[in-house]
N, C-alpha and C. Protein backbone atom coordinates (compact mmCIF):
# COMPACT_ATOMS: atom_id res chain seq x y z
N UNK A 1 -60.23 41.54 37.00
CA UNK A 1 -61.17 40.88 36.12
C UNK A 1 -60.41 39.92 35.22
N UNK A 2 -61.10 38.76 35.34
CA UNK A 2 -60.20 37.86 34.17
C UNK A 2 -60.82 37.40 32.85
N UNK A 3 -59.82 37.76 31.95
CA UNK A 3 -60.55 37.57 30.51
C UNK A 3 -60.13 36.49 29.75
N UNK A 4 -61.04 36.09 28.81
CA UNK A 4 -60.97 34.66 28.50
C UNK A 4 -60.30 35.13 27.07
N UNK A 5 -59.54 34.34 26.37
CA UNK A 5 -59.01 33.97 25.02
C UNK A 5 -59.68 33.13 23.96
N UNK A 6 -60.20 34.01 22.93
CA UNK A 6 -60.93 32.80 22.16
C UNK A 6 -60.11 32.96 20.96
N UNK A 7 -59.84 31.30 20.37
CA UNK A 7 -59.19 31.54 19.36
C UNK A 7 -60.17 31.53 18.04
N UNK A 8 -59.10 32.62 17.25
CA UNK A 8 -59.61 32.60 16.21
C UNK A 8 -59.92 31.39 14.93
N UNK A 9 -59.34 30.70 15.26
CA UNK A 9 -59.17 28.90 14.41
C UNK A 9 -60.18 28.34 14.55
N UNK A 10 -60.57 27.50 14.08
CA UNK A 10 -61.92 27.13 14.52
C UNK A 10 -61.04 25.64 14.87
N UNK A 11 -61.83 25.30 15.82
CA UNK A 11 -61.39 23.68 16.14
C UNK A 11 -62.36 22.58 15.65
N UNK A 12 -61.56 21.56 14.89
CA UNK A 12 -62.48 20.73 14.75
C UNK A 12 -61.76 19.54 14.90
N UNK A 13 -62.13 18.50 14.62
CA UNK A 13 -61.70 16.79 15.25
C UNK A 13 -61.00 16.09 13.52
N UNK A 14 -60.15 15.54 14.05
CA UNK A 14 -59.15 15.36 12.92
C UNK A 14 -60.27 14.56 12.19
N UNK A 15 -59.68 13.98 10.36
CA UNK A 15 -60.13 13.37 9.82
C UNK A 15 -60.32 12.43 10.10
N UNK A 16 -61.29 11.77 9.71
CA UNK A 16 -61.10 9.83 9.73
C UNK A 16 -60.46 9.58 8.18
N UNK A 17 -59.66 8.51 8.45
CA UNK A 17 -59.56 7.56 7.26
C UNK A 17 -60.94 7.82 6.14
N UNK A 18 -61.79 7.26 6.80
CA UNK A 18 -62.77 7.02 5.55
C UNK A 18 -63.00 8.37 4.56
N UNK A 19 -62.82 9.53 5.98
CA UNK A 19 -63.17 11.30 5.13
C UNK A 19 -61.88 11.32 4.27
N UNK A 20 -61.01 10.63 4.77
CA UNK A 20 -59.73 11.02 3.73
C UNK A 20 -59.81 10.27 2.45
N UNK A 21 -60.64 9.31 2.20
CA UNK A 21 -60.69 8.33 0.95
C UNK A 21 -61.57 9.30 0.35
N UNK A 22 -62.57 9.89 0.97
CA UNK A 22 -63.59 10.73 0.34
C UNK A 22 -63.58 11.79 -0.83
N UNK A 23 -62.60 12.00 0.55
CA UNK A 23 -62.26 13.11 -0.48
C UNK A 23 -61.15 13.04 -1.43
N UNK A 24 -60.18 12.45 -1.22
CA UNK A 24 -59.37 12.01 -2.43
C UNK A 24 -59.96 11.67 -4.02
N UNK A 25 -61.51 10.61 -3.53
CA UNK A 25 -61.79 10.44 -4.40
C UNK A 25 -62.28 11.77 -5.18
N UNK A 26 -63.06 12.47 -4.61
CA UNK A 26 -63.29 13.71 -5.02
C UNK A 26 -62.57 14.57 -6.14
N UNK A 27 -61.28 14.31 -5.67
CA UNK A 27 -60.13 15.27 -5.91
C UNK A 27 -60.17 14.29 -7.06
N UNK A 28 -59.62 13.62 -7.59
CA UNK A 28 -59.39 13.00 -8.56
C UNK A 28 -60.49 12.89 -9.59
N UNK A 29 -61.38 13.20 -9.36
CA UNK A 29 -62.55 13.31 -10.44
C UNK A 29 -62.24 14.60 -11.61
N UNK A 30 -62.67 14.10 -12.58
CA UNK A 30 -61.90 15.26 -13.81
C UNK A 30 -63.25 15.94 -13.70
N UNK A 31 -62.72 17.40 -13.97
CA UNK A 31 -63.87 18.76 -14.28
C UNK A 31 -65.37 17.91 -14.57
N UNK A 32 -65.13 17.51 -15.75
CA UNK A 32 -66.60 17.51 -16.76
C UNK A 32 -67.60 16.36 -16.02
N UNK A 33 -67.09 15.67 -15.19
CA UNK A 33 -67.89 14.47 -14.66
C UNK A 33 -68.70 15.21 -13.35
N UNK A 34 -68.26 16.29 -12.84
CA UNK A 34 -68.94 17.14 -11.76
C UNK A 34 -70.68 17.73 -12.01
N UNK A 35 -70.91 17.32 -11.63
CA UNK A 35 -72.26 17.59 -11.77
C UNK A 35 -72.78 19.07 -11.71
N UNK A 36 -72.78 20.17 -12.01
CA UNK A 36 -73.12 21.86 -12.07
C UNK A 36 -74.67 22.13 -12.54
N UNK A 37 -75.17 21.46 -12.25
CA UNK A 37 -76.63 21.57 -13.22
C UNK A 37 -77.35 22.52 -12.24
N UNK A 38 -77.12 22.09 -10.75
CA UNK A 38 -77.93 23.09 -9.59
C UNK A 38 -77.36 24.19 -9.15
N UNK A 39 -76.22 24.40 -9.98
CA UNK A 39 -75.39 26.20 -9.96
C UNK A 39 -75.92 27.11 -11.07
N UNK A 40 -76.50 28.00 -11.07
CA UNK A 40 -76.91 29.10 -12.29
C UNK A 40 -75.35 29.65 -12.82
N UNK A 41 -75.54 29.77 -14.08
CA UNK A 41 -73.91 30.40 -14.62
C UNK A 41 -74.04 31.98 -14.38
N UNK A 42 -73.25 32.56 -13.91
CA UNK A 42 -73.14 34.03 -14.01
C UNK A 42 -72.92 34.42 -15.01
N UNK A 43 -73.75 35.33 -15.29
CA UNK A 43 -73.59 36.69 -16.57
C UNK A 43 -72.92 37.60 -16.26
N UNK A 44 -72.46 37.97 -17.58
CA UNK A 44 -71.55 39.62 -17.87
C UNK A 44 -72.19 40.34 -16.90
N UNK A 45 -73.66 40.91 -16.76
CA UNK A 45 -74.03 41.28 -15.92
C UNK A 45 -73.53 41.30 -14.57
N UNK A 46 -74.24 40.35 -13.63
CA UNK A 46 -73.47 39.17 -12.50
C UNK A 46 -72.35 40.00 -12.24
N UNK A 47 -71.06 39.70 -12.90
CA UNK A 47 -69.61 40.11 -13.09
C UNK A 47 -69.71 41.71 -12.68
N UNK A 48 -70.27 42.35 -13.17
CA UNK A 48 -70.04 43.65 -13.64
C UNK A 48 -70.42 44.41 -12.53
N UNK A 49 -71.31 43.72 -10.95
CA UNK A 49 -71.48 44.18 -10.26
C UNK A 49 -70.79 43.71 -8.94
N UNK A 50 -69.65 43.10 -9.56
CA UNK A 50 -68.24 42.14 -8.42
C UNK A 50 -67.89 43.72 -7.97
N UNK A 51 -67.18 43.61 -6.86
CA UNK A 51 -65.89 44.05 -6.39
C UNK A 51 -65.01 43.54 -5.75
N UNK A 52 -64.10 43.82 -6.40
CA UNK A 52 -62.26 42.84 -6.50
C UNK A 52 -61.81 43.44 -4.97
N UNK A 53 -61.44 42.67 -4.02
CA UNK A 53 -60.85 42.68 -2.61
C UNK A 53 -61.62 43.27 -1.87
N UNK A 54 -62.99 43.19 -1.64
CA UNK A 54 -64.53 43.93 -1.71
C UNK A 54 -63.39 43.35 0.49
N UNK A 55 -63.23 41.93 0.69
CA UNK A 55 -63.30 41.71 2.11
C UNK A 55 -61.47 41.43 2.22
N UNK A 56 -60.62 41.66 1.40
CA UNK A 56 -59.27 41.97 1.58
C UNK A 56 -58.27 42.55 2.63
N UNK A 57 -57.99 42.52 3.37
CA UNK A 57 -57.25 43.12 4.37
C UNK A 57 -55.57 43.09 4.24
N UNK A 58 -55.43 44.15 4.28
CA UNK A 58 -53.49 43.74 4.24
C UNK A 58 -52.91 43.23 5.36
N UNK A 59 -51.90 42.89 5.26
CA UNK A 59 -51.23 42.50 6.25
C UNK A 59 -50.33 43.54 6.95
N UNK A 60 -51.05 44.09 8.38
CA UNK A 60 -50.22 44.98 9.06
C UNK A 60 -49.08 44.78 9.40
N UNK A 61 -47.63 45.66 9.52
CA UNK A 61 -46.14 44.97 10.38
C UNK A 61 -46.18 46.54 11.10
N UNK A 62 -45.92 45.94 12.35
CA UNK A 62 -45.20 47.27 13.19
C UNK A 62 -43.92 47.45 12.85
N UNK A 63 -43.63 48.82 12.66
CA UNK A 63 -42.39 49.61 12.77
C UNK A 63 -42.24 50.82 13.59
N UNK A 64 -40.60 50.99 13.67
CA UNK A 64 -40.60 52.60 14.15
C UNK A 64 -40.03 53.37 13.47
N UNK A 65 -40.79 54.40 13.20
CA UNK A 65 -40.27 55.17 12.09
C UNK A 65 -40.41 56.73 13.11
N UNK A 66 -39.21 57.49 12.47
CA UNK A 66 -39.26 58.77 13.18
C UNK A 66 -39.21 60.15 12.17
N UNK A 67 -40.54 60.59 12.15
CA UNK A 67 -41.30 61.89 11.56
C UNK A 67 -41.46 62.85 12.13
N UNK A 68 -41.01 64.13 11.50
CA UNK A 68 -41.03 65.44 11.92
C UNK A 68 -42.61 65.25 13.34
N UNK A 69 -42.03 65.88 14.27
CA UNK A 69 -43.29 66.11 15.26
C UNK A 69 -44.13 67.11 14.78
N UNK A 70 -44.13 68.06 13.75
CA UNK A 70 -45.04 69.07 13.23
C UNK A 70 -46.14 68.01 12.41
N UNK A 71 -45.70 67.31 11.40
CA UNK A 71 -46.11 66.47 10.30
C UNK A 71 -47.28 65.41 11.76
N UNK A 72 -46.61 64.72 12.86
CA UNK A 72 -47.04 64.13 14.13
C UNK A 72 -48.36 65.01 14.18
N UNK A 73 -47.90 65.99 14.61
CA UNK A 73 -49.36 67.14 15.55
C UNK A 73 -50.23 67.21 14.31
N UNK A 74 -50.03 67.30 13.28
CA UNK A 74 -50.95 67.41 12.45
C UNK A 74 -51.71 66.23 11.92
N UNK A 75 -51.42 64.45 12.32
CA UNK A 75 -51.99 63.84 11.91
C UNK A 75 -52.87 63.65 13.29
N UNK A 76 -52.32 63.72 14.42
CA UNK A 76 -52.94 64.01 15.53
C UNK A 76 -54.27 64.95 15.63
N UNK A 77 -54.06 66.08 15.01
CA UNK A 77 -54.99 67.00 15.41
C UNK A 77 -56.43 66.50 14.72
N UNK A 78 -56.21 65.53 13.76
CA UNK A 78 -57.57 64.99 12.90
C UNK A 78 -58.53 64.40 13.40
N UNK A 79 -58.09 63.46 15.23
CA UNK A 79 -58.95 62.78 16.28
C UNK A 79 -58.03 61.65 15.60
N UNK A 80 -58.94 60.44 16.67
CA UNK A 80 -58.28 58.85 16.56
C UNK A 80 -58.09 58.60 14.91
N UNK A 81 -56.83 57.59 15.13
CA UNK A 81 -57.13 56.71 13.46
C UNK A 81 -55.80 57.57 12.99
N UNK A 82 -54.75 58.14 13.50
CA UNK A 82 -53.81 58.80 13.26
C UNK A 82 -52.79 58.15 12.43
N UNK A 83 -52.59 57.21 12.79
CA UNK A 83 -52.06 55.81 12.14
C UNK A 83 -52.29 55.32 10.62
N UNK A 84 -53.58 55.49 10.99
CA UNK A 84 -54.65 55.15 9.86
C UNK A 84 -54.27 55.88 8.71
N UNK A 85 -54.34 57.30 9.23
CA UNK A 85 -54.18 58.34 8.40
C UNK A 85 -52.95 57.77 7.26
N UNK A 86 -52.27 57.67 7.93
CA UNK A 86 -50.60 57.97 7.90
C UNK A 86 -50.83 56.97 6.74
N UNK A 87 -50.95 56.11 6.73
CA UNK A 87 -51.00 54.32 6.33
C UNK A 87 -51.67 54.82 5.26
N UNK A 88 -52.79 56.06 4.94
CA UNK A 88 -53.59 55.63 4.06
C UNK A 88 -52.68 56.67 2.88
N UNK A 89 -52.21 57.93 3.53
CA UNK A 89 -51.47 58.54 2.68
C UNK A 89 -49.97 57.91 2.27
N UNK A 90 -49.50 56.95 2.81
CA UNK A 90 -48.57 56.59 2.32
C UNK A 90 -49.07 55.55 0.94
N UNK A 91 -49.74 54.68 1.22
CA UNK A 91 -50.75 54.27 0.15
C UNK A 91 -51.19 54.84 -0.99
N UNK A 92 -51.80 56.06 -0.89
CA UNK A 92 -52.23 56.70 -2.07
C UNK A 92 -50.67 57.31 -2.77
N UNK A 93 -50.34 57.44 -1.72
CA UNK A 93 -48.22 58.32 -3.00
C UNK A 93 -48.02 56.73 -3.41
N UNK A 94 -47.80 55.79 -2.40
CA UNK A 94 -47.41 54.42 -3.26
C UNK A 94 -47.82 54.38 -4.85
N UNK A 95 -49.65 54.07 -4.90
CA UNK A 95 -50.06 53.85 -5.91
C UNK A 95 -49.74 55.12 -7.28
N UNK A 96 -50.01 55.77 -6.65
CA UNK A 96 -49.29 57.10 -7.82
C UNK A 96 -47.97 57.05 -8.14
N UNK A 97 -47.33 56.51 -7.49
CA UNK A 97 -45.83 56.28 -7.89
C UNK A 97 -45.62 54.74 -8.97
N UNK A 98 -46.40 53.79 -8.19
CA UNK A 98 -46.59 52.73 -8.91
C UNK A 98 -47.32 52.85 -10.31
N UNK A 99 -48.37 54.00 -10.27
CA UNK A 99 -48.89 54.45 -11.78
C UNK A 99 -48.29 55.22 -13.11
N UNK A 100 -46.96 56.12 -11.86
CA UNK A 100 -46.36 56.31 -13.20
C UNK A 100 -45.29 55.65 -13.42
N UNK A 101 -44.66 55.14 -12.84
CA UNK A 101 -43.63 53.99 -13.44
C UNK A 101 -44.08 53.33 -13.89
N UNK A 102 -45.06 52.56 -14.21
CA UNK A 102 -46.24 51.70 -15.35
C UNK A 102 -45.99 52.62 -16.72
N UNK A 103 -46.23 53.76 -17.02
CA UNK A 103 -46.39 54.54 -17.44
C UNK A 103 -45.70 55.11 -18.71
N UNK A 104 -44.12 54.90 -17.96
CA UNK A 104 -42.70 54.95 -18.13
C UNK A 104 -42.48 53.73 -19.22
């Protein structure tokens, strides 16, 4: 079976000249001359129902790292996402470590 590659990039067709004057001009326009009248301002409210890295993803790196095979069978025995596991408990000692050296 042959499978196709789609890239993730989106393709699009280079600028023209003229889009590049465009937007330059754009860019060069100071704050206050921007027109905001058809944006509503957010309230304290608004704010208060954000969440910070709500669509954030880290950046994965493969390694090889070599862990007791007991510590192994036991992240194993939890079903798929073993990895996961691993990644998430190393994470949570990170941040606790990072909380008390703040601390300090």
């Amino acid at each position: 079976m042959k499978t196709k590659t789609v890239s993730p990039v989106l393709q699009t067709p280079p600028l023209t000249d003229v889009q590049r004057e465009h937007l330059a001009r754009l860019a060069a326009l100071p704050d206050e001359s921007i027109d905001t009248s058809d944006i509503p301002e957010l309230t304290d409210e608004a704010w208060s129902a954000g969440v910070r890295g709500r669509f954030y993803r880290p950046v994965k790196q493969q390694i090889t790292a070599r862990i007791d095979a007991d510590v192994l069978d036991w992240l194993k025995s939890e079903g798929r996402g073993y990895q996961g596991r691993l990644n998430a408990i190393l994470r949570r000692e990170m941040l606790a470590s990072l909380k008390q050296a703040k601390r300090a």
